[in-house]
C-alpha atoms as a PDB file:
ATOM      1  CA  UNK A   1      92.139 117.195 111.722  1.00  0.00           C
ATOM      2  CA  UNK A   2      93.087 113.587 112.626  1.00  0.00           C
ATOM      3  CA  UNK A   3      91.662 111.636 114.891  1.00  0.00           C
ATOM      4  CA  UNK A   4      93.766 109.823 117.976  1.00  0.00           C
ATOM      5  CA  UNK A   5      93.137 106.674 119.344  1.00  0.00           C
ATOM      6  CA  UNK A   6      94.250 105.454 122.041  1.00  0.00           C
ATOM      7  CA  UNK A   7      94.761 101.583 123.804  1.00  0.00           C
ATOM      8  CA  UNK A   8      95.568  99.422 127.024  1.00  0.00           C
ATOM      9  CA  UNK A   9      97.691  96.305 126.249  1.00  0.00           C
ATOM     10  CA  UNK A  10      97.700  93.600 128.381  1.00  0.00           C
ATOM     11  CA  UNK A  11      99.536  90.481 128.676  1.00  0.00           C
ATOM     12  CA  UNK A  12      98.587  87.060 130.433  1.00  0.00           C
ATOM     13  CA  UNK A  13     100.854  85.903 132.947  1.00  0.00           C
ATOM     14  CA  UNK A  14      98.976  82.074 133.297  1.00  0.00           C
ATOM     15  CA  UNK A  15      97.540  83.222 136.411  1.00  0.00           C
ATOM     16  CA  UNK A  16      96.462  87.341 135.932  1.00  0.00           C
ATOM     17  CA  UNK A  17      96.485  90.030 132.822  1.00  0.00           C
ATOM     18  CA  UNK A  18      99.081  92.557 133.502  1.00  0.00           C
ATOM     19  CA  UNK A  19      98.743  95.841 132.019  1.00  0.00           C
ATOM     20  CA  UNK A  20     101.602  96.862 130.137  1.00  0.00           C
ATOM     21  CA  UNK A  21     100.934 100.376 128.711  1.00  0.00           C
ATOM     22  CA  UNK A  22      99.098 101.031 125.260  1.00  0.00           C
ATOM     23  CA  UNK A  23      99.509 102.638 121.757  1.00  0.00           C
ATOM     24  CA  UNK A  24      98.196 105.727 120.250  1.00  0.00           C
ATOM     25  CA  UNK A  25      96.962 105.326 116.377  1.00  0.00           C
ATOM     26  CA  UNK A  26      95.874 108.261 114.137  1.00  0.00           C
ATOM     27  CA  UNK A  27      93.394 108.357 111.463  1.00  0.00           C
ATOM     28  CA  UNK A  28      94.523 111.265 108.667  1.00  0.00           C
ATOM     29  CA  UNK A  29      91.952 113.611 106.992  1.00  0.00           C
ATOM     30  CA  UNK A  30      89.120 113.026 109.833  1.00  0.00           C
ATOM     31  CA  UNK A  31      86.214 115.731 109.519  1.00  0.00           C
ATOM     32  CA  UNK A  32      85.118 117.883 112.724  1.00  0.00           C
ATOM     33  CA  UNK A  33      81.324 117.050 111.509  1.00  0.00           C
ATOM     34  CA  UNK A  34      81.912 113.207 110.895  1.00  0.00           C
ATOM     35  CA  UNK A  35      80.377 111.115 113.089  1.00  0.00           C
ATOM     36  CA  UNK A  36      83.186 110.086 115.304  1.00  0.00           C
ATOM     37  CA  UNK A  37      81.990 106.655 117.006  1.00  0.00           C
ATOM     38  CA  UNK A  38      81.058 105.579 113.627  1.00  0.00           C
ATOM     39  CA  UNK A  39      84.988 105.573 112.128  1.00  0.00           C
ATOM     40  CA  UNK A  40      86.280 104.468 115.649  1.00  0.00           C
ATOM     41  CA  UNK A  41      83.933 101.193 115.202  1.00  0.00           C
ATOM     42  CA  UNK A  42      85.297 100.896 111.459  1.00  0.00           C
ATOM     43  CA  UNK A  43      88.977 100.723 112.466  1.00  0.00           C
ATOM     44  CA  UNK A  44      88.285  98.787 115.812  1.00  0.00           C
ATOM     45  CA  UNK A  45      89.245  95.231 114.099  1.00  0.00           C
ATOM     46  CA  UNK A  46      92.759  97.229 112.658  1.00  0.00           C
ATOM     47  CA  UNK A  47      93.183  97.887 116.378  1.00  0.00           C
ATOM     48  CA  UNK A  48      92.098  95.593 118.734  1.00  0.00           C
ATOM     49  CA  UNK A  49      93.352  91.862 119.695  1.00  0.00           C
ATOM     50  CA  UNK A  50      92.120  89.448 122.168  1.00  0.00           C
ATOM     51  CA  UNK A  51      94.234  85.761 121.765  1.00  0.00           C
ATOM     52  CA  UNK A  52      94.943  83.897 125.095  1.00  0.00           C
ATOM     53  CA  UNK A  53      98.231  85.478 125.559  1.00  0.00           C
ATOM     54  CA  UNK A  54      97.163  89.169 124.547  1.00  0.00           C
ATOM     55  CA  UNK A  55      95.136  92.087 124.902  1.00  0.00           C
ATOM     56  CA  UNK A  56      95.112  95.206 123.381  1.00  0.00           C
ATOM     57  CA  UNK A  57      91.383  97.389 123.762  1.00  0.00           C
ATOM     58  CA  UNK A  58      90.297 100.949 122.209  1.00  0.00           C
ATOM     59  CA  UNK A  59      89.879 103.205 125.524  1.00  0.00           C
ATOM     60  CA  UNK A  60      89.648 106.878 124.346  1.00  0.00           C
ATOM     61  CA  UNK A  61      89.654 109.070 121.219  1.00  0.00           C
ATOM     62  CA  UNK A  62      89.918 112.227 120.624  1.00  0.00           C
ATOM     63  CA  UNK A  63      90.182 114.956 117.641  1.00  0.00           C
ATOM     64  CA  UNK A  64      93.556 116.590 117.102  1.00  0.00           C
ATOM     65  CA  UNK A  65      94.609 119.148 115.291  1.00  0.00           C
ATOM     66  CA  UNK A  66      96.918 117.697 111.937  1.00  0.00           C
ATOM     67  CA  UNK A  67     100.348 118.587 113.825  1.00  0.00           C
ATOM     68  CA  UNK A  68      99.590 117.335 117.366  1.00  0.00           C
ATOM     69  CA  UNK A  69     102.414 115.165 118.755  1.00  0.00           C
ATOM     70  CA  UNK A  70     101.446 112.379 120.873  1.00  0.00           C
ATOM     71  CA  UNK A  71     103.764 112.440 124.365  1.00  0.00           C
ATOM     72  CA  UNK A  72     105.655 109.738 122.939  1.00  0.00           C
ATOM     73  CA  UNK A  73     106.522 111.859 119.497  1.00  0.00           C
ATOM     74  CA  UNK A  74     107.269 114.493 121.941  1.00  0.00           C
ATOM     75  CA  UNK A  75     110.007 113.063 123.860  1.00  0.00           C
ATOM     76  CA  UNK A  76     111.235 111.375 120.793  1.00  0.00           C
ATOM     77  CA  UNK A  77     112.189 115.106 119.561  1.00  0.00           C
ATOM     78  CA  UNK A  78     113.127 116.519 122.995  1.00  0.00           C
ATOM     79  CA  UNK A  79     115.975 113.285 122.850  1.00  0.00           C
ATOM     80  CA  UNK A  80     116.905 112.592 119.927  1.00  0.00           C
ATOM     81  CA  UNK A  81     115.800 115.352 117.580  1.00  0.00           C
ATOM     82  CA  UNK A  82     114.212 113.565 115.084  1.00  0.00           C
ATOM     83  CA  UNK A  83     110.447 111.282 115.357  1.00  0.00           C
ATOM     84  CA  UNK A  84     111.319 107.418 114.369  1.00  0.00           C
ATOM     85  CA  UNK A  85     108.411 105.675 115.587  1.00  0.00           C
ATOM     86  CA  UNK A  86     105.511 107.727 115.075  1.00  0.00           C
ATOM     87  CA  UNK A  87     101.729 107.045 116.048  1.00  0.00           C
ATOM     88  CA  UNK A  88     100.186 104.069 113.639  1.00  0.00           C
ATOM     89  CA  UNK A  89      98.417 105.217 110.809  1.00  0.00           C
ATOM     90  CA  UNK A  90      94.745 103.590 110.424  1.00  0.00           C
ATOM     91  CA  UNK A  91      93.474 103.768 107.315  1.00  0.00           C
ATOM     92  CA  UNK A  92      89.709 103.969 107.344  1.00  0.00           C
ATOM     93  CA  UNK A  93      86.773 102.486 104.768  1.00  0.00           C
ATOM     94  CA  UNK A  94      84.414 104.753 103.105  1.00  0.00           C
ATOM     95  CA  UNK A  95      81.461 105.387 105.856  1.00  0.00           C
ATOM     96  CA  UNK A  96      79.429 105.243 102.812  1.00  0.00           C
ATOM     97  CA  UNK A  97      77.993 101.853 102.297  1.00  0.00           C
END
């Protein structure tokens, strides 16, 4: 299985943060019986930003089954037949310290 994360972006405008969608990110070879929270903390600094001008924040995950398609991936195949920007890859450290 892999595991899909997902993210709200933001931008600053001077005077408010506008949203401005997200990403999706997958982590490969993820086991059903791992502890889930634990390898979405691991990859958070891979992920996240937070500079004066930009925001991007974790806000769900999930576990997928190895050939799920994010919506993006989807449309991508419906349009143009072929998937040129897939979900980002996170590779994750050992959980064993």
């Amino acid at each position: 299985m892999k595991l899909l994360i997902t993210t709200q972006v933001y931008e600053n405008y001077g005077y408010r943060w506008k949203p401005k969608g997200g990403n999706d990110y997958v982590v490969r070879d993820v086991d059903p019986c791992d502890m889930i929270d634990v390898i979405v903390d691991r990859v958070r600094s891979q992920i996240e930003q937070d500079n004066d001008s930009y925001q991007e924040t974790i806000i769900g995950h999930s576990l997928v089954a190895d050939d799920y398609l994010t919506e993006f991936e989807q449309s991508q195949l419906e349009y143009e037949g072929k998937i040129t920007y897939p979900a980002r890859e996170i590779l994750v450290d050992s959980l064993v310290d």
